[in-house]
Protein backbone atom coordinates (compact mmCIF):
# COMPACT_ATOMS: atom_id res chain seq x y z
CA UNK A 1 -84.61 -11.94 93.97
CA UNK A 2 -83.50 -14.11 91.32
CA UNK A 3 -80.36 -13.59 89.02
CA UNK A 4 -81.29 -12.29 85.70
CA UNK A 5 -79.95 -14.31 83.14
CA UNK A 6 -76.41 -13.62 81.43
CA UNK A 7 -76.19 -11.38 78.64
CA UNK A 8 -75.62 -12.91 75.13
CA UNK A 9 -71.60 -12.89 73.99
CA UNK A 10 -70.97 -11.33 70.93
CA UNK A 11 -71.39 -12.84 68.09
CA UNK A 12 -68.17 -14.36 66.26
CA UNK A 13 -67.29 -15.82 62.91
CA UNK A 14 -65.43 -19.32 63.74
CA UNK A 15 -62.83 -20.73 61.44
CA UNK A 16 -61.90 -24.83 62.10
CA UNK A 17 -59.09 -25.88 59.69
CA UNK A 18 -58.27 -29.72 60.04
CA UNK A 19 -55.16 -31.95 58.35
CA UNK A 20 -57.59 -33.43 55.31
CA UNK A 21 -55.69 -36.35 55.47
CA UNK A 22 -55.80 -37.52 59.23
CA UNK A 23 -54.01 -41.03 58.52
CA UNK A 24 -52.00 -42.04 61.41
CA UNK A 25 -49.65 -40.31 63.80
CA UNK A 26 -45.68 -39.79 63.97
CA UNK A 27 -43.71 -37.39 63.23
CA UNK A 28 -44.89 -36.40 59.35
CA UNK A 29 -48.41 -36.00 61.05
CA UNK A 30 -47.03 -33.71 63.96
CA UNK A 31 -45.20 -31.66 61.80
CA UNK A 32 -48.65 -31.52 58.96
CA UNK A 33 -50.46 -30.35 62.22
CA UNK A 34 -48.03 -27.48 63.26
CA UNK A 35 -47.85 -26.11 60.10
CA UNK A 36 -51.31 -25.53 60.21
CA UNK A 37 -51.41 -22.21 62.21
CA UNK A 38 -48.43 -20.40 59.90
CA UNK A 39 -50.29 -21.73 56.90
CA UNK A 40 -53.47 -19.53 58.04
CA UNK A 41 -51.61 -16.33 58.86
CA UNK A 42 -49.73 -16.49 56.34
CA UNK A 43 -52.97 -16.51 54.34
CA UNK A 44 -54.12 -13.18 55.78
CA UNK A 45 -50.75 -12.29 54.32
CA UNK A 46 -51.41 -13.37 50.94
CA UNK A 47 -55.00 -11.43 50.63
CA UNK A 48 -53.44 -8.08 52.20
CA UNK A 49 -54.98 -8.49 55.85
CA UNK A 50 -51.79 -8.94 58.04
CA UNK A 51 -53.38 -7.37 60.83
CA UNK A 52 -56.12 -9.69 61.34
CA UNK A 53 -54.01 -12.18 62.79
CA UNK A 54 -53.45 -9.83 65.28
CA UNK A 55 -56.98 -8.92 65.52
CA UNK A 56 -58.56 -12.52 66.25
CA UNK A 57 -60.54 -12.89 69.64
CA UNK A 58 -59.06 -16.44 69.47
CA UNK A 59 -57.01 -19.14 67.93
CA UNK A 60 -56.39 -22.48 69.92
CA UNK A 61 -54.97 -25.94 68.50
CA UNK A 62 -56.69 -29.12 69.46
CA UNK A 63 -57.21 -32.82 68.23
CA UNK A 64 -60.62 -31.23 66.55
CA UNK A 65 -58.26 -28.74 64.57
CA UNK A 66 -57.36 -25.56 64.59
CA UNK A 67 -60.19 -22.81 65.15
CA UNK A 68 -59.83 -18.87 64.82
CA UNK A 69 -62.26 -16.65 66.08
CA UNK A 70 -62.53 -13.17 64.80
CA UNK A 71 -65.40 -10.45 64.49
CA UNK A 72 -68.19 -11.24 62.18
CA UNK A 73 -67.58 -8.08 59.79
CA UNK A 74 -64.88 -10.43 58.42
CA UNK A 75 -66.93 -12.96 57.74
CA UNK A 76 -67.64 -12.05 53.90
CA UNK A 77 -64.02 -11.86 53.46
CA UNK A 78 -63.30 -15.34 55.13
CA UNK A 79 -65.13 -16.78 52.42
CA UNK A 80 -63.96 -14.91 49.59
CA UNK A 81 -60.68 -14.52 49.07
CA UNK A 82 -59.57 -16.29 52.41
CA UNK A 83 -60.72 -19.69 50.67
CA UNK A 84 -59.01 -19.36 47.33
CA UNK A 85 -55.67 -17.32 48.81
CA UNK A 86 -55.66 -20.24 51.93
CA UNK A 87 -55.64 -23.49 48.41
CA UNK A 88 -53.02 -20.60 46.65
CA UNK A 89 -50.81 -20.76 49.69
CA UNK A 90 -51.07 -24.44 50.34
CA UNK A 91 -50.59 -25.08 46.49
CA UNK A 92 -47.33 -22.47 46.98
CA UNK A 93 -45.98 -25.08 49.84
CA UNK A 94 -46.40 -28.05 48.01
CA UNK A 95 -43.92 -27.49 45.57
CA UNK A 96 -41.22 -27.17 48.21
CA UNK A 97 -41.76 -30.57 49.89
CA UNK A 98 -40.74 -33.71 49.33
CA UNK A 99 -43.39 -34.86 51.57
CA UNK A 100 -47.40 -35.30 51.33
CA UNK A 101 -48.76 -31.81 50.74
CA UNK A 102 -50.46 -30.26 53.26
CA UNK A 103 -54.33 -30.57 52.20
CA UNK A 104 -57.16 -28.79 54.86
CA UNK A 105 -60.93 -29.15 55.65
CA UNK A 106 -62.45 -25.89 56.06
CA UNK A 107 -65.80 -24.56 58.41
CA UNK A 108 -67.21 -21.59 58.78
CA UNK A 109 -69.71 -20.72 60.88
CA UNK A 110 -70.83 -18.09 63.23
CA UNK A 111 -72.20 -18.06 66.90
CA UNK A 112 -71.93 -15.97 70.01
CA UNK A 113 -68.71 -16.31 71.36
CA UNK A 114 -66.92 -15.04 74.70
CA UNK A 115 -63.73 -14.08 74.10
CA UNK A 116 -62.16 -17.30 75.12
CA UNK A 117 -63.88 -19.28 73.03
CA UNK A 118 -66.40 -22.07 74.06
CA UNK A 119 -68.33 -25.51 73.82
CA UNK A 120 -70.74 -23.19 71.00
CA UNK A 121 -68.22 -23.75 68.23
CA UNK A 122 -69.65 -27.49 68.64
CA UNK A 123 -71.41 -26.08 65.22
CA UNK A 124 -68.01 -25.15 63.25
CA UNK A 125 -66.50 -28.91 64.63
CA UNK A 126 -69.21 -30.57 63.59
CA UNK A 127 -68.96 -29.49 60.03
CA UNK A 128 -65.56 -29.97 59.18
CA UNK A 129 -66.21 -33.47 60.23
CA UNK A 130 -69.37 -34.08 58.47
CA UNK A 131 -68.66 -36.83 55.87
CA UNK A 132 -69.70 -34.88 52.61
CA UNK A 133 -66.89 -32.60 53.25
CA UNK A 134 -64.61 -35.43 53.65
CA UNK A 135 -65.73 -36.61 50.50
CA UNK A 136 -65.24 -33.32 48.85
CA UNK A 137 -61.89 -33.50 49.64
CA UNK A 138 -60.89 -37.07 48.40
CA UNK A 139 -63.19 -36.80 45.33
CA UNK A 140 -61.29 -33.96 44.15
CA UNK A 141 -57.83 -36.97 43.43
CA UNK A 142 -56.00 -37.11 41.08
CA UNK A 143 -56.37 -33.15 41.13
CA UNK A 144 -54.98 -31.58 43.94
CA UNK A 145 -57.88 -30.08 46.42
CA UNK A 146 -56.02 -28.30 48.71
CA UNK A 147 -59.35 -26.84 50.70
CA UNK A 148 -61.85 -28.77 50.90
CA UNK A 149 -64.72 -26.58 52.44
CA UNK A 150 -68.06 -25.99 53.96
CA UNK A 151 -70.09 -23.21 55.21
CA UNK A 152 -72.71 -23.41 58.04
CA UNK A 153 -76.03 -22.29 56.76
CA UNK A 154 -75.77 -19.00 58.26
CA UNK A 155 -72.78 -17.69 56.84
CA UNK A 156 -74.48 -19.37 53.33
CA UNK A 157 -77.71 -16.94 53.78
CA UNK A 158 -75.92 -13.99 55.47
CA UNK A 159 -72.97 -14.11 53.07
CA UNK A 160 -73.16 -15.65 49.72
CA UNK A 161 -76.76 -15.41 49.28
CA UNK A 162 -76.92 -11.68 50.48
CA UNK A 163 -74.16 -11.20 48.13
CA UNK A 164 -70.99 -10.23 50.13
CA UNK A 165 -69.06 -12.33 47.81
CA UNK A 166 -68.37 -12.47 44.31
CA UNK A 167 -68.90 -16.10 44.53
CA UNK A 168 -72.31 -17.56 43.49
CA UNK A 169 -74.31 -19.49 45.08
CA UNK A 170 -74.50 -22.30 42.20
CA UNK A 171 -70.51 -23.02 43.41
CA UNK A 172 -71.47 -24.04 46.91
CA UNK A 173 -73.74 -27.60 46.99
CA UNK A 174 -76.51 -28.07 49.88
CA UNK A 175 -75.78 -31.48 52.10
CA UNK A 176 -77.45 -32.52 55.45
CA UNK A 177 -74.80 -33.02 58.18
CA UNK A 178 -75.56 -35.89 60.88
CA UNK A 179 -72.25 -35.67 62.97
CA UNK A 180 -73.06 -37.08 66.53
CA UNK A 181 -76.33 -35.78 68.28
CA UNK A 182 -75.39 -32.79 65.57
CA UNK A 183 -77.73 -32.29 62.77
CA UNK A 184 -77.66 -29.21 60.13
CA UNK A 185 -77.49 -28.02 57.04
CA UNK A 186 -73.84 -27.21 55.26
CA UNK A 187 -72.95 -25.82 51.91
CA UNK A 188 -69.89 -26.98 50.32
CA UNK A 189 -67.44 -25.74 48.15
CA UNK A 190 -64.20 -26.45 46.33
CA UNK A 191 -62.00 -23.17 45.64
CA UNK A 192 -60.24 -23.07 42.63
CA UNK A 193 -58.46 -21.26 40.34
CA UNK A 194 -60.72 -18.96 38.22
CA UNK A 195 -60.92 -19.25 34.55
């Protein structure tokens, strides 16, 4: 008798923040890099949600940035306010350094997930290293764009277009993504203050 197949992991929304500015290496880079993961839970912080950080199925740190993994019922509040608290508390930082501020790339995505994490985030990497969101994030000069960021189609449909944000979804733009063998459909967008 043959095995029956394995059983689908559950499904997990997958946050990848990378250093925007990924010129060069040394010190000022590995110290950018580090601050990355007190920058994002400090963020759940800032919008109230402490306990999430406690609550993610993941978090690891790797040249392909840092990725959280948490359950998908958070994934409408990832988008909105995680995106504009995470440019508040990067804008709040900047101030206090004497140094280049630390500016992010942002994906979101969602996929099923064992708890460890695995090679099916490839979706989440690929986006935050799609070249429209790199773009995004050097177009917004002299201005500073703190998060830079782009949602996988999925979390585009199931999120902003269901309307589990207050955001629209005239704020996010369409691009094809060609990253690798990797080819998909992102939606940017650029948090900002509101007015």
């Amino acid at each position: 008798m043959s095995e029956p197949p394995p059983f689908l992991p559950p499904y997990r929304a997958v946050l990848v923040a990378d250093n925007r500015d990924y010129d060069g290496d040394g010190p000022a880079r590995q110290r950018l890099d580090e601050s990355v993961p007190e920058v994002l839970r400090a963020t759940f912080d800032r919008i109230g949600q402490p306990d999430l950080w406690r609550e993610l199925a993941f978090q690891d740190s790797s040249a392909l940035g840092h990725t959280l993994g948490l359950d998908t019922r958070y994934l409408p509040l990832l988008v909105e306010p995680y995106l504009q608290a995470l440019r508040r508390e990067l804008a709040a930082r900047s101030r206090h350094t004497r140094t280049h501020p630390l500016r992010l790339r942002v994906s979101l995505g969602v996929c099923p997930l064992p708890e460890a994490g695995a090679p099916a985030r490839v979706e989440a990497h690929n986006l935050i290293n799609a070249q429209s969101v790199r773009n995004l994030a050097r177009r917004a000069d002299p201005t500073p764009a703190f998060v830079a960021a782009i949602l996988s189609e999925r979390v585009f449909n199931d999120v902003v277009r269901a309307g589990y944000t207050r955001l629209s979804p005239a704020e996010f733009t369409r691009t094809e993504v060609r990253v690798k063998q990797y080819h998909g459909t992102g939606y940017l967008h650029l948090p900002r203050e509101p007015e």
